[in-house]
Protein backbone atom coordinates (compact mmCIF):
# COMPACT_ATOMS: atom_id res chain seq x y z
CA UNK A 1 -67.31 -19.81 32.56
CA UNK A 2 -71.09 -18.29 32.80
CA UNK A 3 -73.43 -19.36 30.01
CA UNK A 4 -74.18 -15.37 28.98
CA UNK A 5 -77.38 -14.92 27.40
CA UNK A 6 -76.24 -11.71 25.72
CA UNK A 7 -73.05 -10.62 24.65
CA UNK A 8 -70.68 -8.31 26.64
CA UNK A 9 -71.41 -4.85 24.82
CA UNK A 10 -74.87 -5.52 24.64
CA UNK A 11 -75.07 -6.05 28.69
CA UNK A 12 -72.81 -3.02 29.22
CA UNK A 13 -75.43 -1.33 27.52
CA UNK A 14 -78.44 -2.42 28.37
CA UNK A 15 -77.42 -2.29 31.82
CA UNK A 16 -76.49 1.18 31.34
CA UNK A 17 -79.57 1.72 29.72
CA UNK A 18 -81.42 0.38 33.03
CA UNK A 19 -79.94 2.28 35.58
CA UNK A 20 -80.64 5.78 33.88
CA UNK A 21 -84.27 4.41 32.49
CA UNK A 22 -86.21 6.48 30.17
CA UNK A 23 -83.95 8.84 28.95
CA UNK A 24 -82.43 10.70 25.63
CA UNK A 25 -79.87 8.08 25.05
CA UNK A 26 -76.05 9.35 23.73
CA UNK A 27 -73.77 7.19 22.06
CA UNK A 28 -70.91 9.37 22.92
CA UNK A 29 -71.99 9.57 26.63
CA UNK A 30 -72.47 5.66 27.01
CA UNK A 31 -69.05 5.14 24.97
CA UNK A 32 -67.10 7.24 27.69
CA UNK A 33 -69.11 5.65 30.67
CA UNK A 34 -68.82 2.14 29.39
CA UNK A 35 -65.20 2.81 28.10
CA UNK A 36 -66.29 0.88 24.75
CA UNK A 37 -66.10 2.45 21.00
CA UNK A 38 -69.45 3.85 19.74
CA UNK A 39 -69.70 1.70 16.78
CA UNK A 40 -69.92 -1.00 19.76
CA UNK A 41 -72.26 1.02 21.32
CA UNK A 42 -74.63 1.94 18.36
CA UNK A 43 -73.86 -1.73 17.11
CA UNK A 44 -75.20 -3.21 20.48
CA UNK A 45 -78.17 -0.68 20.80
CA UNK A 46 -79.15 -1.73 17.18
CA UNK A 47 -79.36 -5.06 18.42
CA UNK A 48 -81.44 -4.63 21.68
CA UNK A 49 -83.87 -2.99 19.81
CA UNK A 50 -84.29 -5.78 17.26
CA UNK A 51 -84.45 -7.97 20.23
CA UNK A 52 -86.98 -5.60 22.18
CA UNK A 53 -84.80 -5.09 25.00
CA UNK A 54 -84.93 -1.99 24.88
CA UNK A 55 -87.78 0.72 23.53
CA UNK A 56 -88.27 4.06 22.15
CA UNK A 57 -90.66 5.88 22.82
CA UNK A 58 -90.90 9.78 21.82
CA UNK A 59 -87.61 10.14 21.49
CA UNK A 60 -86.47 8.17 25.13
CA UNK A 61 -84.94 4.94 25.42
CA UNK A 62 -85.87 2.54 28.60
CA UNK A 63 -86.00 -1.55 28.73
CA UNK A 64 -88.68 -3.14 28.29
CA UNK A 65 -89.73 -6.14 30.23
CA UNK A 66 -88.17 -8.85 28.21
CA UNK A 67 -84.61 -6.47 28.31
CA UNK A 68 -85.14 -6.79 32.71
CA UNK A 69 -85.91 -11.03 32.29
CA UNK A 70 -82.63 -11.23 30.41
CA UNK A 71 -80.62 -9.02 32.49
CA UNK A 72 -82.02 -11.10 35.88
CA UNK A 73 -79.25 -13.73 35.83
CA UNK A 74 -76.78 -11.22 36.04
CA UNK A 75 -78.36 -9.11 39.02
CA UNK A 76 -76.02 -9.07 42.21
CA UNK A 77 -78.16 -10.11 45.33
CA UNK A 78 -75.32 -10.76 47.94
CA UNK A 79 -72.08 -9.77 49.18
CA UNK A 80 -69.88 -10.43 51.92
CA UNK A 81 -67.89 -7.79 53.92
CA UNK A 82 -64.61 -8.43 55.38
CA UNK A 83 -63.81 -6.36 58.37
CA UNK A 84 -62.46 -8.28 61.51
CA UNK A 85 -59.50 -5.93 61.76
CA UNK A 86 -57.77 -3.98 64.29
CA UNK A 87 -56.99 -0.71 62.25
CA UNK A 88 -54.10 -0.03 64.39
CA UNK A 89 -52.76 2.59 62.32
CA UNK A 90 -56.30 4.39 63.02
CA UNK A 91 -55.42 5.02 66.78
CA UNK A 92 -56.65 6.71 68.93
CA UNK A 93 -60.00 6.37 66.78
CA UNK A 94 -60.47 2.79 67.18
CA UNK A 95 -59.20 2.22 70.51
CA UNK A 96 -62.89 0.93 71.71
CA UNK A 97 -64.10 1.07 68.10
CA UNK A 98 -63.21 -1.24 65.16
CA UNK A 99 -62.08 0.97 62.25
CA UNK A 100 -65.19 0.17 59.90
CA UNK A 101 -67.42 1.79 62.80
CA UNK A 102 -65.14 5.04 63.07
CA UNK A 103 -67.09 7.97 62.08
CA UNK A 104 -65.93 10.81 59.08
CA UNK A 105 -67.84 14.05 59.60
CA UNK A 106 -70.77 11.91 61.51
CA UNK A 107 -71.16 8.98 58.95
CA UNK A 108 -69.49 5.61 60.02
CA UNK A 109 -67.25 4.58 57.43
CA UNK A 110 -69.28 1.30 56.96
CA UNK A 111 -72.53 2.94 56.55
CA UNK A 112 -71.18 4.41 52.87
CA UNK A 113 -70.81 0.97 51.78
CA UNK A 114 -74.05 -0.68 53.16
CA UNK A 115 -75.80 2.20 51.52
CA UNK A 116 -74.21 1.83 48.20
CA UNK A 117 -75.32 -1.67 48.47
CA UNK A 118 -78.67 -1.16 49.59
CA UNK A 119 -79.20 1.84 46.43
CA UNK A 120 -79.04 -1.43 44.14
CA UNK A 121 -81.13 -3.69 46.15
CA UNK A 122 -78.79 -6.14 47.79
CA UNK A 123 -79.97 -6.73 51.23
CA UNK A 124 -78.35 -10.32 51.73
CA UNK A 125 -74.98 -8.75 53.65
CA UNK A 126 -72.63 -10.94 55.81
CA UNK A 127 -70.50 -9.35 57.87
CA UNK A 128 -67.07 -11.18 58.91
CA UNK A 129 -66.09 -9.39 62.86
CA UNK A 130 -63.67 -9.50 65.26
CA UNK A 131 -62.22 -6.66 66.75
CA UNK A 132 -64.47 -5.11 69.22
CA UNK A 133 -67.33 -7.67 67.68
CA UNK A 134 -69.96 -6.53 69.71
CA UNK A 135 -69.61 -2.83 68.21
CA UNK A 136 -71.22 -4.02 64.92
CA UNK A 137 -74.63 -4.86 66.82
CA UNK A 138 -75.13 -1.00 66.89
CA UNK A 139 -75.57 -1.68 62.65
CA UNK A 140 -79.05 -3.68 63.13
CA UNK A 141 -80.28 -0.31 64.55
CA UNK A 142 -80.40 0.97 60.50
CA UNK A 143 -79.59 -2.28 59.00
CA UNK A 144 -81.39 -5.13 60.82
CA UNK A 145 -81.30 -7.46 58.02
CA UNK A 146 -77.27 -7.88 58.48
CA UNK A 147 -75.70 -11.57 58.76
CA UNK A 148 -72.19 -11.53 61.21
CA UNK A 149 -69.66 -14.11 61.42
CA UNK A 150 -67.08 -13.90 64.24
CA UNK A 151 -63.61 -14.08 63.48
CA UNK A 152 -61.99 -14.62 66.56
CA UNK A 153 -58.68 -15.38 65.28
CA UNK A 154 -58.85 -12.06 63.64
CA UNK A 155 -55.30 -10.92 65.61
CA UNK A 156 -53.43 -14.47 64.87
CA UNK A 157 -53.96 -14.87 61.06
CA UNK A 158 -54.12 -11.80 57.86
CA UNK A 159 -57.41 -11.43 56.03
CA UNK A 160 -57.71 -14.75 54.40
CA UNK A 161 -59.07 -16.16 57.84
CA UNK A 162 -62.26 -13.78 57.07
CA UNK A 163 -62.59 -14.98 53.74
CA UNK A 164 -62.57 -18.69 54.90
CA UNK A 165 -65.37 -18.48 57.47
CA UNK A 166 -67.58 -16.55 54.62
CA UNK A 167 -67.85 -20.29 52.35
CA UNK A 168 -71.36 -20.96 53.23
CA UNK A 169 -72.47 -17.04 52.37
CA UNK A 170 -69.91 -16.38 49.19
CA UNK A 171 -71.76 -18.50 46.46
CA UNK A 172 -73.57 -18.10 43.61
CA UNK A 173 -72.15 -14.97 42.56
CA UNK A 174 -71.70 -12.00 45.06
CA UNK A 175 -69.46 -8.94 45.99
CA UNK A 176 -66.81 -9.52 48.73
CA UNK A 177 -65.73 -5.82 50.20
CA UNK A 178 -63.24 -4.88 52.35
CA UNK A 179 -65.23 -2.37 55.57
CA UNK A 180 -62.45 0.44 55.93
CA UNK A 181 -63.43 2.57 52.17
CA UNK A 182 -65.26 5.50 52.84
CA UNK A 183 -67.15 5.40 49.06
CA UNK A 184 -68.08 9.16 47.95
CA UNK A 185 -69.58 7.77 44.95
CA UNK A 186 -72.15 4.82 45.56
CA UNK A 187 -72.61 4.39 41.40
CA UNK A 188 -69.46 2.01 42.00
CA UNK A 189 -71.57 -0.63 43.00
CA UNK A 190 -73.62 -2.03 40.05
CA UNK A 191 -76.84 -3.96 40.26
CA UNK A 192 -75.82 -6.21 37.76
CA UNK A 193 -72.61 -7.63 37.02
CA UNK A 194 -71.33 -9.98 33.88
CA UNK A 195 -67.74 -11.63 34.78
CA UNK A 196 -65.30 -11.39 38.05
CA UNK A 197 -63.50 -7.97 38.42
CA UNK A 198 -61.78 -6.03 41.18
CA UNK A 199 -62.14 -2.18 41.19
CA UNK A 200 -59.13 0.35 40.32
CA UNK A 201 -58.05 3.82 39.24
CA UNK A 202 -54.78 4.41 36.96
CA UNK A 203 -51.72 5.89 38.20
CA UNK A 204 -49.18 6.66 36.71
CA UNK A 205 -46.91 6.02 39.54
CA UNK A 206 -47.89 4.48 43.08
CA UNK A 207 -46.72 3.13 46.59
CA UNK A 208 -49.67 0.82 47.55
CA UNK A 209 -50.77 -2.37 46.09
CA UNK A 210 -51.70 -2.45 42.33
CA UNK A 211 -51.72 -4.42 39.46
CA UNK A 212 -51.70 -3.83 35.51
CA UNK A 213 -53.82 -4.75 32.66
CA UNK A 214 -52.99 -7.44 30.25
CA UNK A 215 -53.95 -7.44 26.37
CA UNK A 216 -57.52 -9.31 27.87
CA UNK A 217 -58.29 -6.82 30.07
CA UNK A 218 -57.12 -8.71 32.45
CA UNK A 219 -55.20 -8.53 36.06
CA UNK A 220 -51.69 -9.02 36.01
CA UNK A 221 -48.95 -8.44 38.13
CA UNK A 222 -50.17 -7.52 41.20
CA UNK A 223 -47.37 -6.06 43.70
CA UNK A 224 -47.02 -2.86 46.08
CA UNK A 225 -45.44 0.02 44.11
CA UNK A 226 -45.19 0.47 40.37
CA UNK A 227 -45.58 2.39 37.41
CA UNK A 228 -48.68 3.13 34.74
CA UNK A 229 -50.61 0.91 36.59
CA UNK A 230 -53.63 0.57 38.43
CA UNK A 231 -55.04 1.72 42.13
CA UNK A 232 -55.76 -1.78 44.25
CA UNK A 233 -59.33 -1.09 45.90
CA UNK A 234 -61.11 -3.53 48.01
CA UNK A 235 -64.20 -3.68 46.25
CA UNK A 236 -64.35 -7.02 43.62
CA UNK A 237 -67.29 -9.09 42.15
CA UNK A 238 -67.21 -12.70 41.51
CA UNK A 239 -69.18 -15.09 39.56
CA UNK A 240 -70.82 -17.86 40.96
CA UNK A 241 -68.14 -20.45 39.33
CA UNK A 242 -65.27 -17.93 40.64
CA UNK A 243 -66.61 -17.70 44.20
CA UNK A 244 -66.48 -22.11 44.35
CA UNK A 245 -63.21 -21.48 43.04
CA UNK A 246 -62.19 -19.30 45.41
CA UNK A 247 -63.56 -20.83 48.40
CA UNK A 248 -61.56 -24.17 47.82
CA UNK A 249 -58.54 -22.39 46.90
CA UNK A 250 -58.74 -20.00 50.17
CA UNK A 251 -59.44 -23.24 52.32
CA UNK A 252 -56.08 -25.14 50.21
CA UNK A 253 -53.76 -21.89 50.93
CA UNK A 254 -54.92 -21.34 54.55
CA UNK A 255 -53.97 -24.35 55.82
CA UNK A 256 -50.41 -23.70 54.71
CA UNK A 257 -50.34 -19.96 54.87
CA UNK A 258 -52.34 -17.95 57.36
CA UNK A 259 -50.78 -15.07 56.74
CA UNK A 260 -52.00 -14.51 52.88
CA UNK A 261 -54.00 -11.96 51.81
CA UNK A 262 -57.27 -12.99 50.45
CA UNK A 263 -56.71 -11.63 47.04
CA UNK A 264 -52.77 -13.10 46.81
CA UNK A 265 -55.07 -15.93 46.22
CA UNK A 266 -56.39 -15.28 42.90
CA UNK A 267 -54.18 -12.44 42.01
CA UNK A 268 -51.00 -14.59 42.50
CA UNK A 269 -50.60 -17.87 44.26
CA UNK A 270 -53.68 -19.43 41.88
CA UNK A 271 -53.45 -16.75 39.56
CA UNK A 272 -53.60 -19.60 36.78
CA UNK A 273 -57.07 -20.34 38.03
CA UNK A 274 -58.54 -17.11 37.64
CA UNK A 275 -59.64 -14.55 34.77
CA UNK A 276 -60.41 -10.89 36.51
CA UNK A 277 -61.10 -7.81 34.95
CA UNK A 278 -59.97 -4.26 35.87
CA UNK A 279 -62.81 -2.15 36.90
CA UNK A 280 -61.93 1.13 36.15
CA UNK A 281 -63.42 4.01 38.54
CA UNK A 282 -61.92 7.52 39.57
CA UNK A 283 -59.68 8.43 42.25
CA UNK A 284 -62.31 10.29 43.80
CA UNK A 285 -64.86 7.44 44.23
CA UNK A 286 -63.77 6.01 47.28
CA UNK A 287 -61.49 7.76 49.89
CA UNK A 288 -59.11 5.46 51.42
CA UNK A 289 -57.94 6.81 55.21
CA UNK A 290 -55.21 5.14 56.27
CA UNK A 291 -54.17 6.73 58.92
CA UNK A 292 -55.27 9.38 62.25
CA UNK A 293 -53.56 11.73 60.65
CA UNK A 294 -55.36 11.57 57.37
CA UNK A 295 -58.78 10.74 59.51
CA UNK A 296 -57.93 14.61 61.01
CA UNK A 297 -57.37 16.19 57.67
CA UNK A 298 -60.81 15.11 56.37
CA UNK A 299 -62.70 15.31 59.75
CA UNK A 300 -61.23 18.36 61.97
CA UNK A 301 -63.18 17.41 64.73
CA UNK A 302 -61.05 14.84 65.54
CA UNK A 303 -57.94 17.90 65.99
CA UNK A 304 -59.83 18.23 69.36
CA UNK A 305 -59.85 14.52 70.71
């Protein structure tokens, strides 16, 4: 477990506080956004101000310089990006492209996320490849600081093989992404980040993979299909203690299964091991194409290929 210099409500909101900067600061507004009461709220901003976190000035609230030196440690300066596969499901798109490289009205699917990431300052990006490899050199044209790793065993082993070759690059605390999200809404990706959590939107009924929420907040049963639960998205955070976790537990469940998932890991097989919040975002946020056909209903130029 992190040593947190603050406490949880008081990062939500100083954090929130940062990314709008000098504004006229809500309680109601940050409640709803933060999904926390407002006598946390007000109870937290109370306390930053004591502290000197945060300021006042004329009526508009920013941090101060002590409030950005105590929300450093939790500021998210890597991630890795998983996308080595084959997308058949995408075809005829990615027959000489990988999916994460197809294109959705002109913008590569890919280039959503790297600019999400890039609107929060992370620029330390790894890249795990495989299908069509070579296709991902055309990213150093816009994004020349990008790290690959080849997974050449991408159409022999599931996910988890990506995930394994990433050890040296997931440490000390850093997103891991899958590549095929096209992200309308790059505010899902936070600059700073307090304990391990995987993305989602509630359903009230679902056929893809979810998961619920236990009385911690909490992942729990994660499965394909259920009820009152919550949207599986691709998009997670991880501590720095969580990512050593998870590298020696990936390494420990590849050699015996090569066909896991990389989240089973966490999420189920050494689900004992692991403590991961639900981050709740909207449906909306991040479009998830699964299919040509669903590529052609949200780019009709693709009706003439």
């Amino acid at each position: 477990m992190a040593n947190h210099g603050i406490s949880r409500n008081q990062f939500e909101v100083l954090s929130f506080i940062e990314n709008h900067d000098a504004f006229i600061f809500e309680k109601r507004k940050a409640a709803d956004a933060l999904y926390i009461s407002c006598d946390c709220v007000n109870e937290a901003y109370q306390s930053l101000l004591v502290k000197k976190y945060i300021k006042e000035v004329h009526g508009y609230t920013s941090v101060t310089q002590d409030g950005l030196l105590v929300l450093e440690p939790y500021r998210v300066r890597r991630a890795v990006i998983l996308a080595a596969g084959f997308g058949s499901r995408m075809m005829p798109a990615t027959a000489d492209y990988p999916k994460p490289m197809v294109k959705v009205n002109g913008c590569r699917l890919i280039d959503t996320l790297l600019d999400a990431l890039l609107s929060v300052g992370i620029q330390e990006i790894t890249i795990v490849r495989g299908y069509h490899k070579e296709r991902f050199n055309e990213l150093l044209i816009k994004y020349p600081f990008l790290q690959f790793i080849d997974n050449d065993a991408y159409d022999k082993t599931n996910n988890i093989s990506s995930a394994v070759l990433a050890e040296k690059c997931f440490q000390g605390g850093s997103y891991l992404c899958e590549a095929d999200l096209y992200i309308t809404n790059p505010e899902i990706i936070r600059k700073y980040q307090y304990t391990s959590n995987i993305l989602g939107s509630y359903s009230r009924q679902t056929d893809d993979w979810c998961f619920k929420m236990d009385d911690n907040g909490c992942i729990k049963d994660y499965q394909k299909g259920n009820t009152f639960c919550w949207n599986y998205y691709g998009i997670s955070y991880w501590t720095p203690d969580d990512c050593d976790k998870l590298n020696r537990d990936w390494a420990e469940v590849y050699k015996i299964d090569k066909d896991a998932f990389w989240e089973q890991v966490p999420l189920q097989i050494k689900k004992d091991n692991y403590a991961v919040e639900i981050r709740p975002c909207q449906k909306q946020d991040i479009m998830e194409i699964d299919n040509y056909y669903e590529l052609c209903m949200l780019d009709a130029s693709y009706h003439m290929k």
